[in-house]
C-alpha atoms as a PDB file:
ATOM      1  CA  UNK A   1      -8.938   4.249  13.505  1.00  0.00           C
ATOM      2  CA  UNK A   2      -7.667   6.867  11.728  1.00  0.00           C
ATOM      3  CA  UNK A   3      -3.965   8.555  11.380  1.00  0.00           C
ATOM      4  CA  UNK A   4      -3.111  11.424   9.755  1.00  0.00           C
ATOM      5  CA  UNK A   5       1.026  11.054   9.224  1.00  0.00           C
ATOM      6  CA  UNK A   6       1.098  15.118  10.471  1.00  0.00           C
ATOM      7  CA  UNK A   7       5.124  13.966  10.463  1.00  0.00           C
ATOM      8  CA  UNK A   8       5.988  13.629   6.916  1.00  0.00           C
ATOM      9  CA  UNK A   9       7.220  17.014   5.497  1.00  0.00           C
ATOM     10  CA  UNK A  10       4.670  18.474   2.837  1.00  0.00           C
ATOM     11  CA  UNK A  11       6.432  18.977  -0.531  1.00  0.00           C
ATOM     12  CA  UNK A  12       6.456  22.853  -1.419  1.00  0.00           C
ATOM     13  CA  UNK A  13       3.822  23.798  -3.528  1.00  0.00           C
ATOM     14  CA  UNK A  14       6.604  26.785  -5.518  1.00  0.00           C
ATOM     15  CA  UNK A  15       9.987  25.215  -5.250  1.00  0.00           C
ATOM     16  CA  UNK A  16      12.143  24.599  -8.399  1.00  0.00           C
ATOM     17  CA  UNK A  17      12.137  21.590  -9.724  1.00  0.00           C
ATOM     18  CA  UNK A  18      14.729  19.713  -8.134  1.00  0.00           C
ATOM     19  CA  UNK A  19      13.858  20.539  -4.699  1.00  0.00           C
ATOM     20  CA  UNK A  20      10.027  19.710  -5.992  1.00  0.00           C
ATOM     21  CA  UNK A  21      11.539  16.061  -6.875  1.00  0.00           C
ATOM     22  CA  UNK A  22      13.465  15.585  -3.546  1.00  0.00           C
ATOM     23  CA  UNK A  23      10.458  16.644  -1.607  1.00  0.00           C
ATOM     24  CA  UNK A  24       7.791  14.285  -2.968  1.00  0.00           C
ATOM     25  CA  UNK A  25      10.374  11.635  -3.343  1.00  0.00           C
ATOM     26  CA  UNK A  26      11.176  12.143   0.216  1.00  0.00           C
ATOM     27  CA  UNK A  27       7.481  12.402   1.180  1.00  0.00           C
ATOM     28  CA  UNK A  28       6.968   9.359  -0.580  1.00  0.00           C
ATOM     29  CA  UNK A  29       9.919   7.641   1.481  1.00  0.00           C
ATOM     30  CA  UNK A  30       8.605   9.168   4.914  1.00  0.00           C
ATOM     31  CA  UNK A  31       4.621   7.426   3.846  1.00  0.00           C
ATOM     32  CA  UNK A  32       6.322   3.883   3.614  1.00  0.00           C
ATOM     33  CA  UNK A  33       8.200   4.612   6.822  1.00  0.00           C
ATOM     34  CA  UNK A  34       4.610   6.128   8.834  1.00  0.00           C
ATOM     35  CA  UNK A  35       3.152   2.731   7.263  1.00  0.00           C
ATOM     36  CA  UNK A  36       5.664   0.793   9.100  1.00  0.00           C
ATOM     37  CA  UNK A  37       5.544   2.784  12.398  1.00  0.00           C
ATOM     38  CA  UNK A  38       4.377   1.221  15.820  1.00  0.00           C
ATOM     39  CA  UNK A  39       3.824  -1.761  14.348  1.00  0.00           C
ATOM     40  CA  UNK A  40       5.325  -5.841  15.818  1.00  0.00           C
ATOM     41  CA  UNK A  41       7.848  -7.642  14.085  1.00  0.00           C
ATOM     42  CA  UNK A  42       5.155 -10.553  13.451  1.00  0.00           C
ATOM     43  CA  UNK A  43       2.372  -7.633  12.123  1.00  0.00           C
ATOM     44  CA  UNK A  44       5.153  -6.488   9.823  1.00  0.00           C
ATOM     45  CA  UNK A  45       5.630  -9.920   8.364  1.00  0.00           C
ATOM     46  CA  UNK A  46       1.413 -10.554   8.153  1.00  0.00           C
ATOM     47  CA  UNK A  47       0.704 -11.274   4.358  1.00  0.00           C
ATOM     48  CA  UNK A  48      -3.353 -10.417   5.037  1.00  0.00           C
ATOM     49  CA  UNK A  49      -4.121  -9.718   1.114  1.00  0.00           C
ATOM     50  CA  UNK A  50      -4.945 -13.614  -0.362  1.00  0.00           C
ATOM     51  CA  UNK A  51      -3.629 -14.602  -2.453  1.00  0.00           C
ATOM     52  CA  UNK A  52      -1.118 -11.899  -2.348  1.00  0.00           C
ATOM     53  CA  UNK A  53       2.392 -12.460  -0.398  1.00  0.00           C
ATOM     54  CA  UNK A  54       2.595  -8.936  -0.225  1.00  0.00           C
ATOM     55  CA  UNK A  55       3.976  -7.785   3.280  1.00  0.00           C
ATOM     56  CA  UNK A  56       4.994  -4.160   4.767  1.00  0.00           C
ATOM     57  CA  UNK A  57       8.547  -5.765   5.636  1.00  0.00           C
ATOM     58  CA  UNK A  58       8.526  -7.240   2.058  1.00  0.00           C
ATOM     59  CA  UNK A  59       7.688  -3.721   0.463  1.00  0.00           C
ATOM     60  CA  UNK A  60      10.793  -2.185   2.697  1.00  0.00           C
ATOM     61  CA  UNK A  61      12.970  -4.766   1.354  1.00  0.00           C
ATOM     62  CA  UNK A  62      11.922  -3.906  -2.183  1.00  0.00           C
ATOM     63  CA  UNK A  63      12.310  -0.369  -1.976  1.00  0.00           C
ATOM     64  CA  UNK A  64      16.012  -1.290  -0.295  1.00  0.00           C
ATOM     65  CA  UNK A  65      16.408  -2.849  -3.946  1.00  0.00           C
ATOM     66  CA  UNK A  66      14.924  -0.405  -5.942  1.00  0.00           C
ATOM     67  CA  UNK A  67      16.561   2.885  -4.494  1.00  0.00           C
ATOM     68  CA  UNK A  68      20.200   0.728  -4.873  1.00  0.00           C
ATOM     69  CA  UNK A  69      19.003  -0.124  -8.863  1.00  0.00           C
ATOM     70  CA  UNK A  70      18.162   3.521  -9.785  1.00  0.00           C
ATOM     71  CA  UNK A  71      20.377   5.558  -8.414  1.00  0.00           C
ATOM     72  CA  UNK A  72      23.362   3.313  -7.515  1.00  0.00           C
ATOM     73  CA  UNK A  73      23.551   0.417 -10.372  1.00  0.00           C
ATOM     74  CA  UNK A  74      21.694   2.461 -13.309  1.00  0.00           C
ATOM     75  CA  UNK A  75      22.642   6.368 -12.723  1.00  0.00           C
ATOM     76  CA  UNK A  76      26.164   5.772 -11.643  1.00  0.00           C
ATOM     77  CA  UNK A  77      26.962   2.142 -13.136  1.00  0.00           C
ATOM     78  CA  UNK A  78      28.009   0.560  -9.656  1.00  0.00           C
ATOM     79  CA  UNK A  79      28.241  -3.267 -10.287  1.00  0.00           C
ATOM     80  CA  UNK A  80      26.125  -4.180  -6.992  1.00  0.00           C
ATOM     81  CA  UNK A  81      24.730  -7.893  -5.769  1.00  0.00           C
ATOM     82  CA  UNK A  82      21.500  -8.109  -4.838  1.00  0.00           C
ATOM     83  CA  UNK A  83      20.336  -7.493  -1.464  1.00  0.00           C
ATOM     84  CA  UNK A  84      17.729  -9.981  -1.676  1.00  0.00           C
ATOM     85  CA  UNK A  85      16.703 -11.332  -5.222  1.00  0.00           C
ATOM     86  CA  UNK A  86      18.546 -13.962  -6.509  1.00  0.00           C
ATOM     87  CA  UNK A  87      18.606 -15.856 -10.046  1.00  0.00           C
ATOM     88  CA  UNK A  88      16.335 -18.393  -8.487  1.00  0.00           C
ATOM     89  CA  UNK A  89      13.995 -16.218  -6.495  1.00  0.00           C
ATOM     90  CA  UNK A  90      13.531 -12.904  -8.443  1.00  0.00           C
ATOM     91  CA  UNK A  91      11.143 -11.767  -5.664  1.00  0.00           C
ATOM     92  CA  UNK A  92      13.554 -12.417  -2.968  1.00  0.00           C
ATOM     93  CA  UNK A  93      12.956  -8.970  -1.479  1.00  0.00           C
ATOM     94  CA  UNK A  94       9.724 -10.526  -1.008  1.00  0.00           C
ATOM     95  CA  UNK A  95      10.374 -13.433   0.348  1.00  0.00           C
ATOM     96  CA  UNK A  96      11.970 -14.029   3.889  1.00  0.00           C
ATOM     97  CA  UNK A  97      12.706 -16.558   6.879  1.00  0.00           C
ATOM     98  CA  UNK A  98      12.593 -16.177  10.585  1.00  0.00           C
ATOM     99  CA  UNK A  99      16.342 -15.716  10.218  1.00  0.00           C
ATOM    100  CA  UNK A 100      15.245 -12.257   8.618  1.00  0.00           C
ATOM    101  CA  UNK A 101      14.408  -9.618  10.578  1.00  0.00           C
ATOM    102  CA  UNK A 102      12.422  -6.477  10.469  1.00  0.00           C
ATOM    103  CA  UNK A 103      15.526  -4.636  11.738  1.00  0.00           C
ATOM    104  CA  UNK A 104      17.732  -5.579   9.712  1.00  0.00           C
ATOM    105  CA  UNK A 105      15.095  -4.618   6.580  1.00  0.00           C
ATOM    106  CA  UNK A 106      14.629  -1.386   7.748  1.00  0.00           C
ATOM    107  CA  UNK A 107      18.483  -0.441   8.700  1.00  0.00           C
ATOM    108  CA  UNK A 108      19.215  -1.520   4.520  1.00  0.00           C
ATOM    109  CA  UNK A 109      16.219   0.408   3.476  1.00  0.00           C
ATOM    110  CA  UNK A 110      17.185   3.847   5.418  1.00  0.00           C
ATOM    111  CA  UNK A 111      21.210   3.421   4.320  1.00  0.00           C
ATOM    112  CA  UNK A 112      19.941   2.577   0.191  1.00  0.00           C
ATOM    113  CA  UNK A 113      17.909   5.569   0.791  1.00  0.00           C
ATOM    114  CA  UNK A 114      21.188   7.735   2.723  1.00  0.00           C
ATOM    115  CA  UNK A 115      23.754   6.432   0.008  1.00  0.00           C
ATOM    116  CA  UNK A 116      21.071   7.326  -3.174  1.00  0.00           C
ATOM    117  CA  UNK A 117      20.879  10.605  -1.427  1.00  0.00           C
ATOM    118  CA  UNK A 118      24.218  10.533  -2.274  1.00  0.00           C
ATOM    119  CA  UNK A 119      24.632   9.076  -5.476  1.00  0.00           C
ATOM    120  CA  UNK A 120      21.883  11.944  -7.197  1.00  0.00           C
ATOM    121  CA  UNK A 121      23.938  14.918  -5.095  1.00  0.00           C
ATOM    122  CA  UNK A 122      25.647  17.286  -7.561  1.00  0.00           C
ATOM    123  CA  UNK A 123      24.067  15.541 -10.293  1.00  0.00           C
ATOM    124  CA  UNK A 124      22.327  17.459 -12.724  1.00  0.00           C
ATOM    125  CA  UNK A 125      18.728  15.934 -13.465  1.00  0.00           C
ATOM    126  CA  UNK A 126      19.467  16.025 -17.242  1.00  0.00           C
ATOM    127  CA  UNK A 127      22.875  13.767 -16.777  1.00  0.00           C
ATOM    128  CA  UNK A 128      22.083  10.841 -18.039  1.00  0.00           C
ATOM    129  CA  UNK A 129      23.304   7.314 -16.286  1.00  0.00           C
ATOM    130  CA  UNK A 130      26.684   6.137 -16.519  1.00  0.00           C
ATOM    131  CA  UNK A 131      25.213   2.495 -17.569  1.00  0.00           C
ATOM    132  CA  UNK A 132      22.971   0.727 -20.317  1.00  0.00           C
ATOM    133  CA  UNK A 133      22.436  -1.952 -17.596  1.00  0.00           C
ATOM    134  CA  UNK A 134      18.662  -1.720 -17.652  1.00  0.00           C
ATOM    135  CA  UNK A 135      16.315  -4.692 -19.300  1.00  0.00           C
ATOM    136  CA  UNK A 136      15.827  -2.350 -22.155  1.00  0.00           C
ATOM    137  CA  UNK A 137      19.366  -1.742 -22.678  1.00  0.00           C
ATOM    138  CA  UNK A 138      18.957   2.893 -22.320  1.00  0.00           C
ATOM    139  CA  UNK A 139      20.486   5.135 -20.558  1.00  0.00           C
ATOM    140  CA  UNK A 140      18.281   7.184 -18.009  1.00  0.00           C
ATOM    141  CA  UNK A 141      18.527  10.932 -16.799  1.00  0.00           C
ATOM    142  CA  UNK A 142      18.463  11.425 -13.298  1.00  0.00           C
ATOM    143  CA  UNK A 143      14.970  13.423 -13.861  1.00  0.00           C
ATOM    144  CA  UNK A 144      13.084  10.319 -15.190  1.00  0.00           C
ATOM    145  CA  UNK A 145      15.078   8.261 -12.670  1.00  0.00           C
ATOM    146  CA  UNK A 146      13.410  10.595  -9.848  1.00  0.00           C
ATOM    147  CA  UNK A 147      10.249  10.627 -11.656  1.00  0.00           C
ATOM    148  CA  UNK A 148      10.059   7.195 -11.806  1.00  0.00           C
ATOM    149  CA  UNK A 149      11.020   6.579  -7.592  1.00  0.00           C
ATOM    150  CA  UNK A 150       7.862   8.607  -7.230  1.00  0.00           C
ATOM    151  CA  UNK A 151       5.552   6.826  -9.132  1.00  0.00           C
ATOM    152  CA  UNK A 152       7.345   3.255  -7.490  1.00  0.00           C
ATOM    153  CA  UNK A 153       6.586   4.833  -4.355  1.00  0.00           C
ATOM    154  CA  UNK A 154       3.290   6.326  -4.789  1.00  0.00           C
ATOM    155  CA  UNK A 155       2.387   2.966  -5.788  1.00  0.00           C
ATOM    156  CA  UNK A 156       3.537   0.623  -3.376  1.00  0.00           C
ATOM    157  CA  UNK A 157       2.694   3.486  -0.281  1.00  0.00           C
ATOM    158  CA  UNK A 158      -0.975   2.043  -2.276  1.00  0.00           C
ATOM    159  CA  UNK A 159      -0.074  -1.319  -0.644  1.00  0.00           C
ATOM    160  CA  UNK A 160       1.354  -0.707   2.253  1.00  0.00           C
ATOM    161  CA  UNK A 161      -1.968   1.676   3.086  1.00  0.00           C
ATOM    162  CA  UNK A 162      -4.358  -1.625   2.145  1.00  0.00           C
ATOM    163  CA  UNK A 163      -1.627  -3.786   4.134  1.00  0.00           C
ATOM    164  CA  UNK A 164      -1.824  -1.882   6.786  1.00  0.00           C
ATOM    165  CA  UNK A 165      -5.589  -1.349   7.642  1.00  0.00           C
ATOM    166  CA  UNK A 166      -6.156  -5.143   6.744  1.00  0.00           C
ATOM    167  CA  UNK A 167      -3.503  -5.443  10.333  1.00  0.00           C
ATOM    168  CA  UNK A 168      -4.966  -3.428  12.381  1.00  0.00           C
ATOM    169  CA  UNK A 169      -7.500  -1.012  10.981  1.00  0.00           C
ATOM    170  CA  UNK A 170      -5.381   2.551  10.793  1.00  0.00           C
ATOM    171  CA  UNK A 171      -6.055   4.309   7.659  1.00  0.00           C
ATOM    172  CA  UNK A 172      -4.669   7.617   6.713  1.00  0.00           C
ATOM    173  CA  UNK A 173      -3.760   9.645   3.392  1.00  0.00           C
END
């Protein structure tokens, strides 16, 4: 069974760049979403790739934490918890309990995505971030922290596509 995700808005082929960014970032965000789609609450939990623990809900919960680092904690230096990693469990986003729910993963996902929206409006792509908070101790500009939420994306959308036709056999670009 096939899919074709006809939904997702097609990045323009001739915009400038910053519209070219927000589109295939976007794109990329709408992919995870289409991955998601019409699926059960158990399906979405289904870790089918042994030995992996990979899951789609997992991979929502990640991207919840990686939108929030880029463009909340590193590009404007907000001093955020966690949403799901701890000290202990570094792949907490990963990792969940039947108190967790696929609701609740995908409300946090769509508002990280709504409030880094916000964070990178007005911004030009060549500020760089207000924090060194990074593992590697830099500061960023807000191009290579786009640049970089495409190619985290782009890979995980990798998963979820393998994720998903291991549950129940839709593929799709």
């Amino acid at each position: 069974m096939t899919s074709d995700g006809s939904h997702r808005t097609e990045p323009s082929t001739t915009a400038g760049e910053r519209d070219m960014l927000d589109g295939w970032l976007d794109y990329h965000r709408e992919t995870l979403a289409w991955k998601c789609s019409g699926l059960t609450e158990e399906q979405l939990r289904l870790t089918p790739l042994k030995p992996s623990g990979l899951s789609l809900m997992g991979l929502v919960r990640h991207m919840a934490e990686v939108e929030r680092y880029w463009f909340r904690e590193i590009s404007l230096g907000e001093d955020l918890p966690e949403l799901y990693s701890t000290r202990e469990d570094r792949d907490g986003d990963f990792h969940f309990t039947a108190a967790d729910t696929w609701a609740s993963a995908e409300r946090v996902w769509r508002t990280e995505v709504e409030l880094a929206r916000q964070a990178a409006a007005g911004r030009s792509l060549d500020e760089v971030s207000d924090a060194a908070v990074h593992h590697r101790g830099e500061v960023f500009s807000l191009r290579w922290i786009y640049t970089h939420m495409i190619e985290e994306y782009a890979r995980h959308n990798g998963h979820a596509d393998l994720l998903r036709e291991h549950i129940d056999g839709v593929t799709g670009e």
